[in-house]
Protein backbone atom coordinates (compact mmCIF):
# COMPACT_ATOMS: atom_id res chain seq x y z
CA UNK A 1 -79.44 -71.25 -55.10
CA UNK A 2 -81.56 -73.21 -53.00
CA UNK A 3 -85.33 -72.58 -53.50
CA UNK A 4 -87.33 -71.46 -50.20
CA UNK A 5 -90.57 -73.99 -49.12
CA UNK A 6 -92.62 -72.80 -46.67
CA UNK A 7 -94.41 -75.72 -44.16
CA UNK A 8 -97.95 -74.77 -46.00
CA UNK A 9 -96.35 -76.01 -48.98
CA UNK A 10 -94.41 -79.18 -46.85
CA UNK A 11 -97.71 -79.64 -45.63
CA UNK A 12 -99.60 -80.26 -49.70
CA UNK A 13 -97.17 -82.23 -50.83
CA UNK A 14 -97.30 -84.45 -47.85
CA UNK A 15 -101.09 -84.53 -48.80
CA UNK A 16 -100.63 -85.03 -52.34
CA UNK A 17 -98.24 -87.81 -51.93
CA UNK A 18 -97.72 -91.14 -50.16
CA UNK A 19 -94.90 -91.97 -47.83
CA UNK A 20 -92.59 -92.80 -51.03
CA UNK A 21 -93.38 -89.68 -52.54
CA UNK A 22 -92.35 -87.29 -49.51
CA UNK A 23 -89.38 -88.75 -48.62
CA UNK A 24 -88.32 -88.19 -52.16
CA UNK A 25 -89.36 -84.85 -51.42
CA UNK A 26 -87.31 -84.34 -48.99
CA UNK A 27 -84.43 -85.53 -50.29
CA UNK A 28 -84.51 -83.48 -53.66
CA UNK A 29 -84.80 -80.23 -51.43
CA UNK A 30 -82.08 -80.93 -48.70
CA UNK A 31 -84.80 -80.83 -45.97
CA UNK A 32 -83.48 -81.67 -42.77
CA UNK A 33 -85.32 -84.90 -41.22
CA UNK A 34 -84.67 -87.09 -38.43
CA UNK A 35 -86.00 -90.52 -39.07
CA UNK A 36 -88.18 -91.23 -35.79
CA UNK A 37 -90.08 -94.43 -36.92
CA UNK A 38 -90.50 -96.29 -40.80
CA UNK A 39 -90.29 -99.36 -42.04
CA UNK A 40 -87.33 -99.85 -43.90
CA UNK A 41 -87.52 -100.80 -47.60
CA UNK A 42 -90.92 -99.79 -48.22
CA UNK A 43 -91.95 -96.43 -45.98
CA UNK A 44 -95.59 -97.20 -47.22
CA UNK A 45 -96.01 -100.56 -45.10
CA UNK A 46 -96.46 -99.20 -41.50
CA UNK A 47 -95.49 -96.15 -39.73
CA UNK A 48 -93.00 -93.69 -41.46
CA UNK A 49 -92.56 -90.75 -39.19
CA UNK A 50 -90.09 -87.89 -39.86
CA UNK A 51 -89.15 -84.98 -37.95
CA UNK A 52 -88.31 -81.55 -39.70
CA UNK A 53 -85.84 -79.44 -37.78
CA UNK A 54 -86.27 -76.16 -39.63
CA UNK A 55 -90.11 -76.28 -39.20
CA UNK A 56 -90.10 -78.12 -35.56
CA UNK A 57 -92.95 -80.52 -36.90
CA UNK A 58 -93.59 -84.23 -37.43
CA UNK A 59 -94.88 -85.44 -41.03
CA UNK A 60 -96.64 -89.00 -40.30
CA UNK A 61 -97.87 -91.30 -42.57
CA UNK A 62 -99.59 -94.79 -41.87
CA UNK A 63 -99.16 -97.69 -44.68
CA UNK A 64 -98.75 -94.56 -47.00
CA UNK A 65 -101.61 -92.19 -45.66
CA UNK A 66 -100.91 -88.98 -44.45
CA UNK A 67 -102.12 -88.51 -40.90
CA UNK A 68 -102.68 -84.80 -40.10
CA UNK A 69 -101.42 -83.89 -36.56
CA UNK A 70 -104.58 -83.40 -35.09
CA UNK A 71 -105.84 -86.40 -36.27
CA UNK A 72 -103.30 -88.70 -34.16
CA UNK A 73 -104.60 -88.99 -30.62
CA UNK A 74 -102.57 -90.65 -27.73
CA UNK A 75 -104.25 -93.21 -26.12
């Protein structure tokens, strides 16, 4: 039986965690992700930036802060 997350919940554990720590996330719960931009080895050195098809949103970290979406401006 897989367990239901909502994006509110998505949403604290990207808070609660660094880059590391969500991608585990995802992983353990079979969320959906399409790897748009990370560093690979380490996803907290630079950019790690997932999309999540089920919710239709972006998770972005930078050197393994969470940025919140309105916090990311295009310049």
């Amino acid at each position: 039986m897989k367990i239901v997350i909502d994006l509110k919940e998505i949403i604290e554990v990207a808070k609660a965690t660094d880059a590391v720590g969500f991608n585990t996330f995802v992983e353990e719960n079979e969320i959906e992700v399409e790897y748009l931009e990370y560093t690979v080895g380490d996803e907290n050195d630079g950019v790690y930036e997932v999309y999540l098809f089920e919710f239709d949103t972006t998770i972005v970290y930078i050197n393994g802060n969470y940025i919140h979406n309105e916090d990311l401006t295009i310049c």
